[in-house]
C-alpha atoms as a PDB file:
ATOM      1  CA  UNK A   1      -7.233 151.801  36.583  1.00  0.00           C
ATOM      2  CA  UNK A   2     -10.064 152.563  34.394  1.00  0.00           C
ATOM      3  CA  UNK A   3     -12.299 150.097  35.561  1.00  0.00           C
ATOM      4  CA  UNK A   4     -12.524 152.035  38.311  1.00  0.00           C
ATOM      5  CA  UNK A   5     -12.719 155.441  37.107  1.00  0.00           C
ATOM      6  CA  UNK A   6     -15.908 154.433  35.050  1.00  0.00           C
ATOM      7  CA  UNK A   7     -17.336 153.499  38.148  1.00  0.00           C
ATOM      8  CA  UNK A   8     -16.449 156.035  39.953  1.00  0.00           C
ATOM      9  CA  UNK A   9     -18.324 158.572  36.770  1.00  0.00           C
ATOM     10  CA  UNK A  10     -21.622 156.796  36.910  1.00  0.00           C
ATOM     11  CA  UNK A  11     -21.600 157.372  41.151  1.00  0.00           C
ATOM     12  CA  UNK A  12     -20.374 161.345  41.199  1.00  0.00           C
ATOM     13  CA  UNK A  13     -23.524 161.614  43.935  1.00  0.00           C
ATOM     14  CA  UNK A  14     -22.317 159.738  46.003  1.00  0.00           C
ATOM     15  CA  UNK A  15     -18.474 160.284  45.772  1.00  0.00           C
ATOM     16  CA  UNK A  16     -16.890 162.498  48.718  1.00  0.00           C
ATOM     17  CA  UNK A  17     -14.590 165.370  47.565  1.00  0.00           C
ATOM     18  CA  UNK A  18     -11.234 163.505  48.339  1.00  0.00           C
ATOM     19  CA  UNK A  19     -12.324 160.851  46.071  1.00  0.00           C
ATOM     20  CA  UNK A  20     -13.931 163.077  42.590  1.00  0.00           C
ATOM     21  CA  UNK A  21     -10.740 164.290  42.800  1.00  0.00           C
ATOM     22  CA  UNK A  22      -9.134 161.075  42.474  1.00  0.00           C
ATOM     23  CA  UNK A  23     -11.447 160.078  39.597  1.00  0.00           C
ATOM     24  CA  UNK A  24     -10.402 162.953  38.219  1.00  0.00           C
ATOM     25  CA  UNK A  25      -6.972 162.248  37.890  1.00  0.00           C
ATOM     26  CA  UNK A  26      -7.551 158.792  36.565  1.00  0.00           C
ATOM     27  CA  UNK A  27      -9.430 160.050  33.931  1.00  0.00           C
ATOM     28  CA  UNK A  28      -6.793 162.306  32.802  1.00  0.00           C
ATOM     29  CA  UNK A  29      -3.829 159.418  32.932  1.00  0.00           C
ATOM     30  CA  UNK A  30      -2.384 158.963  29.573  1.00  0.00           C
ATOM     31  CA  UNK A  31      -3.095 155.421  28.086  1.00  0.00           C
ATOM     32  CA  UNK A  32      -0.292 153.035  28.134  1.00  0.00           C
ATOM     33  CA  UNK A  33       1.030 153.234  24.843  1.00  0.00           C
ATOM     34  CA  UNK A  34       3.861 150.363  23.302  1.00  0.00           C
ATOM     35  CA  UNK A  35       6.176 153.422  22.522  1.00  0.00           C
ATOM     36  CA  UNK A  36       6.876 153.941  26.259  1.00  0.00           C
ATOM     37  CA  UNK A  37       8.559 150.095  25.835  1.00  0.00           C
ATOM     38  CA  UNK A  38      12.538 149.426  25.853  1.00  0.00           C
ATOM     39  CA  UNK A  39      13.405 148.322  21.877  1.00  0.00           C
ATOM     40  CA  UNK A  40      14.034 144.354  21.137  1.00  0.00           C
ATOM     41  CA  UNK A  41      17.678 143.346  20.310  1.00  0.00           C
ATOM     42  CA  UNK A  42      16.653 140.744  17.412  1.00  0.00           C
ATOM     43  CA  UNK A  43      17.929 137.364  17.293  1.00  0.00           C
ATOM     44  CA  UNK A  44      19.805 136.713  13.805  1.00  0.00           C
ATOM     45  CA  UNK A  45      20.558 133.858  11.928  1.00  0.00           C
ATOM     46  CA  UNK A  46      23.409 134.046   8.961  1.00  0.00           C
ATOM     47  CA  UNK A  47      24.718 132.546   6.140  1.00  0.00           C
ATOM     48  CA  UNK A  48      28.787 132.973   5.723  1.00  0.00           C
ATOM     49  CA  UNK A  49      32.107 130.758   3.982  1.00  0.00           C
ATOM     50  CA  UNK A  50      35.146 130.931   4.881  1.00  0.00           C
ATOM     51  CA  UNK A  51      36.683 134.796   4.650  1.00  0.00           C
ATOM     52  CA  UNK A  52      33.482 136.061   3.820  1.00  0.00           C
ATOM     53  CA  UNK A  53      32.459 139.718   5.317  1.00  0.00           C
ATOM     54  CA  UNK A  54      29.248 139.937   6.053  1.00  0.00           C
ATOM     55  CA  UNK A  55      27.790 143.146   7.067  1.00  0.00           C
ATOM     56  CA  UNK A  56      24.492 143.060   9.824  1.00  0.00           C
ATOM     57  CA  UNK A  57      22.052 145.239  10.512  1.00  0.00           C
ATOM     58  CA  UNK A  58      21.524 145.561  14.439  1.00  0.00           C
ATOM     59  CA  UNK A  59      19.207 148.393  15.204  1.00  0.00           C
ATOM     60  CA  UNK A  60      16.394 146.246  16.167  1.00  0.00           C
ATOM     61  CA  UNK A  61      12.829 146.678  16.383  1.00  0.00           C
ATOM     62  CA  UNK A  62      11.378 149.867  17.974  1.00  0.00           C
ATOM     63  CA  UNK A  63       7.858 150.164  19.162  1.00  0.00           C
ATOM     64  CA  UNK A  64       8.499 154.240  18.328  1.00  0.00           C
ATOM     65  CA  UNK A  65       9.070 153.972  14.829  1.00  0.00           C
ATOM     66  CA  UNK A  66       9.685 158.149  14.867  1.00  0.00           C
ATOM     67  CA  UNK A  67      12.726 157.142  17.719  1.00  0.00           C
ATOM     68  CA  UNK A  68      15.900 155.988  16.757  1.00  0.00           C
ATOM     69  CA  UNK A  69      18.410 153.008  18.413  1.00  0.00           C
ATOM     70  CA  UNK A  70      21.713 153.028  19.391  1.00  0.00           C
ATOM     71  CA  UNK A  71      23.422 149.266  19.333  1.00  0.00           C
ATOM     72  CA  UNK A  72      26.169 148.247  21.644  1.00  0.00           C
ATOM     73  CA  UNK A  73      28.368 144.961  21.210  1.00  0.00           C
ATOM     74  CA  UNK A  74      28.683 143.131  24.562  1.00  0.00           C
ATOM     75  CA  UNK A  75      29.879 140.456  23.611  1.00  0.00           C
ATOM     76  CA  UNK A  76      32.439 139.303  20.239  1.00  0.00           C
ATOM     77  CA  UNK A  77      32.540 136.261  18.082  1.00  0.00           C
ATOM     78  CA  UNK A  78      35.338 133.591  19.320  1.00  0.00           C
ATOM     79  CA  UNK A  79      36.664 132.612  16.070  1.00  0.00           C
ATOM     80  CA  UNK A  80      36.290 135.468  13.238  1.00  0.00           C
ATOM     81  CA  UNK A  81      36.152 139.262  13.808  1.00  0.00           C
ATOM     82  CA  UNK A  82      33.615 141.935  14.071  1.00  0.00           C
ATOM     83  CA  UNK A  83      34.664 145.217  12.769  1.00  0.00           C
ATOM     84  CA  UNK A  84      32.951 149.091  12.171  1.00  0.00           C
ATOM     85  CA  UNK A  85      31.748 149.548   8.996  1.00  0.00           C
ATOM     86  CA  UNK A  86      34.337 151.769   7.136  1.00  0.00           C
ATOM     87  CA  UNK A  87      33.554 155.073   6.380  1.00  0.00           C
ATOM     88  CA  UNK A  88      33.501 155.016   2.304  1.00  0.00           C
ATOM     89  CA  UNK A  89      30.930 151.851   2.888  1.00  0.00           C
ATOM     90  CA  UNK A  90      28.800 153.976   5.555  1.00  0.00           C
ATOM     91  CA  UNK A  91      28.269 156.778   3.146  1.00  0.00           C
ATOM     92  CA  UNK A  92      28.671 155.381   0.135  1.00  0.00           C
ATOM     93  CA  UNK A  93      28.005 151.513  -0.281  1.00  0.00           C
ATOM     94  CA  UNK A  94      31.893 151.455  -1.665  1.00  0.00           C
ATOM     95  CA  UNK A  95      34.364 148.542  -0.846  1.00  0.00           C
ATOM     96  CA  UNK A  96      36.328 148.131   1.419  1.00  0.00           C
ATOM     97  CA  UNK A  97      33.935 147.159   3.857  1.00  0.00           C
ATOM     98  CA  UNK A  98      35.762 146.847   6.762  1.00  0.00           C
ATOM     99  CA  UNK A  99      36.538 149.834   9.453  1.00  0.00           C
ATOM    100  CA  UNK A 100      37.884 149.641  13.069  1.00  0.00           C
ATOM    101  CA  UNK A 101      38.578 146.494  14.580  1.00  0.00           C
ATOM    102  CA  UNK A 102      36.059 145.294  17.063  1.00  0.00           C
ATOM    103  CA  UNK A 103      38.236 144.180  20.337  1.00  0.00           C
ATOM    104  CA  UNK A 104      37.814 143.042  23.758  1.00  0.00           C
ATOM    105  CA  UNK A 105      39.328 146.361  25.096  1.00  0.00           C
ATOM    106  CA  UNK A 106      36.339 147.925  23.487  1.00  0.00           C
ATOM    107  CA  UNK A 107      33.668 146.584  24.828  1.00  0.00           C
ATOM    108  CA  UNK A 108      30.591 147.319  25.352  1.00  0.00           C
ATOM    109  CA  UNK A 109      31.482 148.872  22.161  1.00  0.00           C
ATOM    110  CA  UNK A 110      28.688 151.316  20.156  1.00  0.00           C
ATOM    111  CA  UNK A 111      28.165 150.581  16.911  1.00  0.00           C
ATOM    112  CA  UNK A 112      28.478 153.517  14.915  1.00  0.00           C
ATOM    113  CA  UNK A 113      27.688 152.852  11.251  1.00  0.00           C
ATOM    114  CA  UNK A 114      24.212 154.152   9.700  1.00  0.00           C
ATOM    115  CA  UNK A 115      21.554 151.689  11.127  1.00  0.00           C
ATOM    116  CA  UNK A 116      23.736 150.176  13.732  1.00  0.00           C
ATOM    117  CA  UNK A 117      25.583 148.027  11.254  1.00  0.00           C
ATOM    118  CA  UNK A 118      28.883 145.957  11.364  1.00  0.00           C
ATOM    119  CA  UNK A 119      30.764 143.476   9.414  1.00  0.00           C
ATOM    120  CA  UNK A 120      31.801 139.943  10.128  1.00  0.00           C
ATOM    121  CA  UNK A 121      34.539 138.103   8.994  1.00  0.00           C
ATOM    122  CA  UNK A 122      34.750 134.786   9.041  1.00  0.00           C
ATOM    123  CA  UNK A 123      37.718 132.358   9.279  1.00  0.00           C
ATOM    124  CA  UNK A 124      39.556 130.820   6.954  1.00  0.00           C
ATOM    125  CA  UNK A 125      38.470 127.247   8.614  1.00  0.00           C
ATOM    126  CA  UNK A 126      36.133 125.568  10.871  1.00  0.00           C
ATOM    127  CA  UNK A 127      37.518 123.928  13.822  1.00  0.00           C
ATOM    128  CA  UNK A 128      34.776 122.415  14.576  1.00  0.00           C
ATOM    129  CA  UNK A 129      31.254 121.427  13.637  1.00  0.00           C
ATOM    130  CA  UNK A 130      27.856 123.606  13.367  1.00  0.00           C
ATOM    131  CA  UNK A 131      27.797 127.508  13.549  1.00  0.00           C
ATOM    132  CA  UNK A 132      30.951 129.221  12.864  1.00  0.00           C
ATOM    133  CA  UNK A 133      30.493 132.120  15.633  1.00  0.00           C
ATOM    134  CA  UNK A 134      28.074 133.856  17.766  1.00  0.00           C
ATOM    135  CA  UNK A 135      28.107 137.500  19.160  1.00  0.00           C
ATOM    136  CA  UNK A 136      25.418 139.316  21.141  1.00  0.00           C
ATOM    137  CA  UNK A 137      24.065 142.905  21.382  1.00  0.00           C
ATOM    138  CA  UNK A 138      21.734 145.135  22.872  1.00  0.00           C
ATOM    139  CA  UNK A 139      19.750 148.274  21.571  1.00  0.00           C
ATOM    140  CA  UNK A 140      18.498 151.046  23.149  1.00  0.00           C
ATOM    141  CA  UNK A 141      16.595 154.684  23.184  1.00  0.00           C
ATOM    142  CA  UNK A 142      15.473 157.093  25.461  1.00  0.00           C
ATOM    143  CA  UNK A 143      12.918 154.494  27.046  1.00  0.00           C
ATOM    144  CA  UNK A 144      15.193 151.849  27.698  1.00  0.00           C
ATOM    145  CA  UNK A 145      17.784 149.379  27.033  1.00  0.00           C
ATOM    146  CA  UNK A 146      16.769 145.674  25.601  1.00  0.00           C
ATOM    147  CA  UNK A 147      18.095 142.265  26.729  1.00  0.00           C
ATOM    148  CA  UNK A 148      20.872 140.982  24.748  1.00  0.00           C
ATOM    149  CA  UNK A 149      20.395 139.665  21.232  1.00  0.00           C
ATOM    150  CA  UNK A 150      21.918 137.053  19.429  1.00  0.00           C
ATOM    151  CA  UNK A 151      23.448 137.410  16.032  1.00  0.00           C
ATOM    152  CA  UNK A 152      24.678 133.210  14.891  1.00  0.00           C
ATOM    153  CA  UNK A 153      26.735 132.703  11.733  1.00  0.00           C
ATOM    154  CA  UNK A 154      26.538 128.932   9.854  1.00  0.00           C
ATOM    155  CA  UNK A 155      28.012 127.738   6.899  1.00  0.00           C
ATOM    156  CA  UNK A 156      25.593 126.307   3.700  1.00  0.00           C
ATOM    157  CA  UNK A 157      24.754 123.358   5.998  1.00  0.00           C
ATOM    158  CA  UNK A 158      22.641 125.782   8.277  1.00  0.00           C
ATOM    159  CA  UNK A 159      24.300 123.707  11.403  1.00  0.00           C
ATOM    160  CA  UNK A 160      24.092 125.387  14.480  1.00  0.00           C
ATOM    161  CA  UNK A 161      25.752 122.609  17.098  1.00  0.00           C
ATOM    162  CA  UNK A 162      26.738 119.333  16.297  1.00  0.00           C
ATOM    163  CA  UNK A 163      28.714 116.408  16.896  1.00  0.00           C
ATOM    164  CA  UNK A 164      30.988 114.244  14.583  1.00  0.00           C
ATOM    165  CA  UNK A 165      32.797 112.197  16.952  1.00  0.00           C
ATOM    166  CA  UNK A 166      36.170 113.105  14.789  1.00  0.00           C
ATOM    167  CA  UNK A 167      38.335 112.538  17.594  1.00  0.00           C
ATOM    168  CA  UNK A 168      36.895 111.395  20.764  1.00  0.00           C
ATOM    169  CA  UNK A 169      33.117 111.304  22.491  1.00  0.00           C
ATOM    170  CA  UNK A 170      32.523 115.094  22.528  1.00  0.00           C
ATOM    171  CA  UNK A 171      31.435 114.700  25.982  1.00  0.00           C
ATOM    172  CA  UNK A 172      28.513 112.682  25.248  1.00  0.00           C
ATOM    173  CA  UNK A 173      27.023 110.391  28.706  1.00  0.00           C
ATOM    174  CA  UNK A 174      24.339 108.779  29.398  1.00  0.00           C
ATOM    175  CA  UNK A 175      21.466 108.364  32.334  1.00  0.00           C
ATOM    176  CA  UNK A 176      19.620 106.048  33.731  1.00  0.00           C
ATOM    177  CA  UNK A 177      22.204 103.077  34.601  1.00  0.00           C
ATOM    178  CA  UNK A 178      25.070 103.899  36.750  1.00  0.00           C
ATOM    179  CA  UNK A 179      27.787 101.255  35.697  1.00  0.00           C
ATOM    180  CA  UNK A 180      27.407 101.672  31.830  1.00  0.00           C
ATOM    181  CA  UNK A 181      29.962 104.387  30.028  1.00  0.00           C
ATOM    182  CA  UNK A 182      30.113 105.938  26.679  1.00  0.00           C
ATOM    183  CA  UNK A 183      32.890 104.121  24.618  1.00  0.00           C
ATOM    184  CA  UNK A 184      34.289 105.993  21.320  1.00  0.00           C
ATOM    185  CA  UNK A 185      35.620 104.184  18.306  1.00  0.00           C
ATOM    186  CA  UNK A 186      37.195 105.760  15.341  1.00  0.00           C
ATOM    187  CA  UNK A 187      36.439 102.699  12.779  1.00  0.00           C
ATOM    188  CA  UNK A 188      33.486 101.967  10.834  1.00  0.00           C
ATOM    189  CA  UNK A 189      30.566  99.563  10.843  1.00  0.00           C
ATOM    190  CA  UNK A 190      27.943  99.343   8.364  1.00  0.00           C
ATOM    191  CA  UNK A 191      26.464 103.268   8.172  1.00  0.00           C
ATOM    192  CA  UNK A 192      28.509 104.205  11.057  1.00  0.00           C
ATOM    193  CA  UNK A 193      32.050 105.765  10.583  1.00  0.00           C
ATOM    194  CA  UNK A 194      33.474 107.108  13.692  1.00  0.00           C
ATOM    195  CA  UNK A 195      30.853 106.900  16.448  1.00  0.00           C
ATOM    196  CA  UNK A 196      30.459 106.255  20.122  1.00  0.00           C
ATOM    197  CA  UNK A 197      28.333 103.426  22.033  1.00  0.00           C
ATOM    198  CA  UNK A 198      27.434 102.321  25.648  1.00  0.00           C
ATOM    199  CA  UNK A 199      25.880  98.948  26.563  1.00  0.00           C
ATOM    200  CA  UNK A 200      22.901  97.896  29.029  1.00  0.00           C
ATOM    201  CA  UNK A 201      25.213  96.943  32.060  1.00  0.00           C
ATOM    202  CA  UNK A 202      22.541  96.594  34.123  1.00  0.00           C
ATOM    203  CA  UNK A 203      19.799  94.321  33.120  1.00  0.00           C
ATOM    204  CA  UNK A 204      16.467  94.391  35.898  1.00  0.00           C
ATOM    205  CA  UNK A 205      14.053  92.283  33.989  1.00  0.00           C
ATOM    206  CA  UNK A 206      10.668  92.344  35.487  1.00  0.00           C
ATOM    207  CA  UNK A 207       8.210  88.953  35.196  1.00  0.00           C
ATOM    208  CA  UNK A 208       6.721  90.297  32.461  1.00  0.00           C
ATOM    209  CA  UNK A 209       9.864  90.731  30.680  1.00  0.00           C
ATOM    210  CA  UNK A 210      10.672  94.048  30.556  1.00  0.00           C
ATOM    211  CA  UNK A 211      13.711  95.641  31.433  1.00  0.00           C
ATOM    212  CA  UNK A 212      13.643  98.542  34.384  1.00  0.00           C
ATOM    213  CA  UNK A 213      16.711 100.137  33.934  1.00  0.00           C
ATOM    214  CA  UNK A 214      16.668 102.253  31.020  1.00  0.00           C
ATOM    215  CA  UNK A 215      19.505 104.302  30.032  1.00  0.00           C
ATOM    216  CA  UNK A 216      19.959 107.281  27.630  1.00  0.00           C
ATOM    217  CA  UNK A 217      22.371 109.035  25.643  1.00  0.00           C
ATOM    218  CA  UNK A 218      22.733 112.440  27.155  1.00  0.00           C
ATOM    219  CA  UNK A 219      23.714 115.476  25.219  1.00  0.00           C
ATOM    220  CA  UNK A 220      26.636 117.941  26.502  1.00  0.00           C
ATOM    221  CA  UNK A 221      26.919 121.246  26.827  1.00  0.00           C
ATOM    222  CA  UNK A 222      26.678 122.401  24.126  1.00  0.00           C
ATOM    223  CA  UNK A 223      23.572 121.387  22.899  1.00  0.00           C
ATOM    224  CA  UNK A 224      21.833 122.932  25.958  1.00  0.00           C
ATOM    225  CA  UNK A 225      20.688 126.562  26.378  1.00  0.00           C
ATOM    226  CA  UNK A 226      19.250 128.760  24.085  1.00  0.00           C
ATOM    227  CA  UNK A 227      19.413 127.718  20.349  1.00  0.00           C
ATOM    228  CA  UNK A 228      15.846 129.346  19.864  1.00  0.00           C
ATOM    229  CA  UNK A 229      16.789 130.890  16.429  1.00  0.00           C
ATOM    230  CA  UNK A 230      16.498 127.412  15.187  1.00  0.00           C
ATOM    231  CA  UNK A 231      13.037 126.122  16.824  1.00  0.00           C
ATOM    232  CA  UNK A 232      11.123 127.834  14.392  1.00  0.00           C
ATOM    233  CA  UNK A 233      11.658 124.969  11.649  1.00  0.00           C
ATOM    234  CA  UNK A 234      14.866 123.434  12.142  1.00  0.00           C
ATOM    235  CA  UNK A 235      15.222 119.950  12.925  1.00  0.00           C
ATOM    236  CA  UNK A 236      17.373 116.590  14.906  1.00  0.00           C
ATOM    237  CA  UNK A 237      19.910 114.799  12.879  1.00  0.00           C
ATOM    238  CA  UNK A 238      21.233 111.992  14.095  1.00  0.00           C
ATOM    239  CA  UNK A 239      22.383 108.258  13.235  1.00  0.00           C
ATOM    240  CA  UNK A 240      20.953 105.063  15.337  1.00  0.00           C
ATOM    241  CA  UNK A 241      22.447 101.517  15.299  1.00  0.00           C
ATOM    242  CA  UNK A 242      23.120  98.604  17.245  1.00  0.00           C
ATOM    243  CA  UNK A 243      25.607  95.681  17.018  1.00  0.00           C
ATOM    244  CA  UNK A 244      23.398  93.412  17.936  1.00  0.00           C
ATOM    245  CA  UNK A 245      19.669  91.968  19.172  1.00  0.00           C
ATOM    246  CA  UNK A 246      16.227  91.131  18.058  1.00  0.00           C
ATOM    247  CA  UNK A 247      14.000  93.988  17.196  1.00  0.00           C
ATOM    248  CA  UNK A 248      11.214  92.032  16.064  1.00  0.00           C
ATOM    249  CA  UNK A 249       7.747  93.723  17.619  1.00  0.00           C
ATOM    250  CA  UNK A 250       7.218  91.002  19.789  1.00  0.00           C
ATOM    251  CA  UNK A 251      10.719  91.505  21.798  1.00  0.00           C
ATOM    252  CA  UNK A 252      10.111  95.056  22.086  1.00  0.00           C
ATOM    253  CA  UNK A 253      11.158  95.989  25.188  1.00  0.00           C
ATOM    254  CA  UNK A 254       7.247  97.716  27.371  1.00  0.00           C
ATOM    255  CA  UNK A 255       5.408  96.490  23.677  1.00  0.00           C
ATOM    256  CA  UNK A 256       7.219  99.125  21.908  1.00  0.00           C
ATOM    257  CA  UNK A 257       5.734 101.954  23.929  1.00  0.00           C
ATOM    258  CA  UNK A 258       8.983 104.022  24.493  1.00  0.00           C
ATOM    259  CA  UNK A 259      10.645 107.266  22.640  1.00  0.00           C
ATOM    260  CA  UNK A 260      13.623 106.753  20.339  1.00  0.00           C
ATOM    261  CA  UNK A 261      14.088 110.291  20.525  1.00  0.00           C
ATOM    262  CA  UNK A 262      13.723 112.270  24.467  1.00  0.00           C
ATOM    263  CA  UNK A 263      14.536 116.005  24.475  1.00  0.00           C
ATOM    264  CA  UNK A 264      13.986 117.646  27.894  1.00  0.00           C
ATOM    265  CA  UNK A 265      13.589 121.346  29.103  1.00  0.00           C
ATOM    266  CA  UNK A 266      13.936 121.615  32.614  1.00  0.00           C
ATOM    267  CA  UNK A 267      12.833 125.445  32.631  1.00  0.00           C
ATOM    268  CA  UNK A 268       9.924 125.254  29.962  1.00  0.00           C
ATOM    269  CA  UNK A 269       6.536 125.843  30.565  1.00  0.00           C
ATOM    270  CA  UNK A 270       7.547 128.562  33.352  1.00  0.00           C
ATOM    271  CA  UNK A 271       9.845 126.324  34.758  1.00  0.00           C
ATOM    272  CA  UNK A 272       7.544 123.225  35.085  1.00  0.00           C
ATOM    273  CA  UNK A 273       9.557 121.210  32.278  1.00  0.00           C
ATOM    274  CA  UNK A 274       8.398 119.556  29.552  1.00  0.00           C
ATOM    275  CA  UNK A 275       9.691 116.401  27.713  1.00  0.00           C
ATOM    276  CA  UNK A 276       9.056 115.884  23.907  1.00  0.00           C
ATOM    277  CA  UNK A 277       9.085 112.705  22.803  1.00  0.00           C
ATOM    278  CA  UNK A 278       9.574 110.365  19.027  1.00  0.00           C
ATOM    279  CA  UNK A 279       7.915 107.454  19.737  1.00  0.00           C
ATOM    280  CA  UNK A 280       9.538 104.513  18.320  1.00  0.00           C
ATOM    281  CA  UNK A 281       5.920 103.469  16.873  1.00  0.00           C
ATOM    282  CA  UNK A 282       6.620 106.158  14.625  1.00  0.00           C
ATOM    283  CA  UNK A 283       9.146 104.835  12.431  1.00  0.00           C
ATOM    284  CA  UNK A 284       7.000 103.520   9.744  1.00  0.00           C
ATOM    285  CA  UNK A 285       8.976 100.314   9.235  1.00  0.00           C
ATOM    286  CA  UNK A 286      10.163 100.229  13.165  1.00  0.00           C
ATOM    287  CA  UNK A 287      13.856  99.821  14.364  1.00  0.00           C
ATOM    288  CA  UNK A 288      15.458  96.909  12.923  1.00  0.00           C
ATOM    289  CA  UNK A 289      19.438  98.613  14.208  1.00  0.00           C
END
């Protein structure tokens, strides 16, 4: 709008009433200013053992830093507990730590302890791998209300989703060639102990050698979605073998020129998708299985 007020200025001659008027009042708009903007609900990452009570601060970020927050749980960890912050530890910094049980009854709960905190407590165990619990949260003031934050709780291992293959194939699949299936076995072989596998049931060699039908391991669930409190500087674990075959550079199935490692995002890239890649060529040594 104040392109056009400028313009307007350096034209008052020629300007009929109706519209100096209107310049006017364009000249007179406040600025936009970031303090007129909702508050963020920050995304968390924390460390926590078993039984541990760890308290979080979740007032957020304001662009108003003369404006205060007010947090509300919307949603509560599946595993340990949230609670208020008691009232000796509000005031005073004095154990206990623990106040009013956080329940589903309650929500969306406010939080009420001095800058919005609350205390988790972890369980005694893990039942599973990676993170031990995630809540969410939102903050808000008199401009607004934020989207939902995420507050994530790991153990010393700083896993946030991961398979082990413990008892059966966590729901693991793959792509690319209909008749093969995902087979788990609970013995060991070599640096694998407890693992899953899937062979090439479908072999389309074309005359120069190379086999069309590709298939993949595809992730579940799980590993989907948002895990973006990770992406700045976390990393892909994983262990690769085969029972057999010749991996020699010369057998390499396309010359080599394929991705060990595919991860896809369908609604990246404002929903265009984008695929990052390992290329296999990258393995200093290459993939002997």
């Amino acid at each position: 709008m104040l392109g056009p007020t400028v313009t307007a200025r350096s034209n008052f001659g020629a300007l009929e009433r109706g519209a100096l008027i209107l310049a006017l009042l364009f000249l007179f708009l406040p600025p936009l200013s970031s303090a007129t903007l909702a508050p963020l609900a920050l995304h968390q990452i924390h460390t926590a053992n078993a039984n541990d009570e760890v308290v979080v601060d979740l007032s957020g970020y304001n662009f108003d830093s003369h404006d205060t927050t007010t947090a509300i749980i919307v949603s509560l960890p599946r595993e340990g507990r949230l609670y208020q912050v008691s009232q000796i530890y509000n005031s005073h910094g004095y154990e206990p730590k623990l106040g009013t049980l956080i329940t589903e009854n309650d929500l969306p709960c406010q939080v009420m302890g001095r800058s919005s905190r609350v205390v988790y407590q972890a369980p005694t165990r893990k039942n599973a791998p990676g993170r031990w619990d995630i809540f969410e949260y939102t903050v808000s003031d008199r401009f607004g209300t934020s989207k939902p934050g995420t507050v994530t709780y790991v153990d010393e291992s700083k896993i946030v989703v991961a398979s082990d293959f413990q008892r059966d194939t966590d729901g693991w699949t793959t792509i690319g060639n209909k008749r093969n299936v995902v087979t788990y076995d609970d013995t060991s072989m070599g640096i694998m102990n407890r693992y899953i596998y899937s062979k090439d049931d479908s072999i389309n060699v074309d005359e120069d050698g190379n086999d069309q039908n590709l298939w993949r391991f595809s992730l579940p669930d799980k590993f989907t979605g948002w895990h973006g409190i990770i992406y700045g500087g976390g990393s892909l674990d994983f262990s690769l073998s085969s029972f057999s075959g010749d991996f020699s550079s010369e057998k390499l199935n396309k010359g080599g020129n394929l991705n060990l490692v595919e991860i896809s995002c369908s609604r990246c890239a404002f929903n265009k998708g984008i695929t990052i890649g390992f290329p296999l060529k990258a393995l200093p040594n290459g993939f002997s299985g």
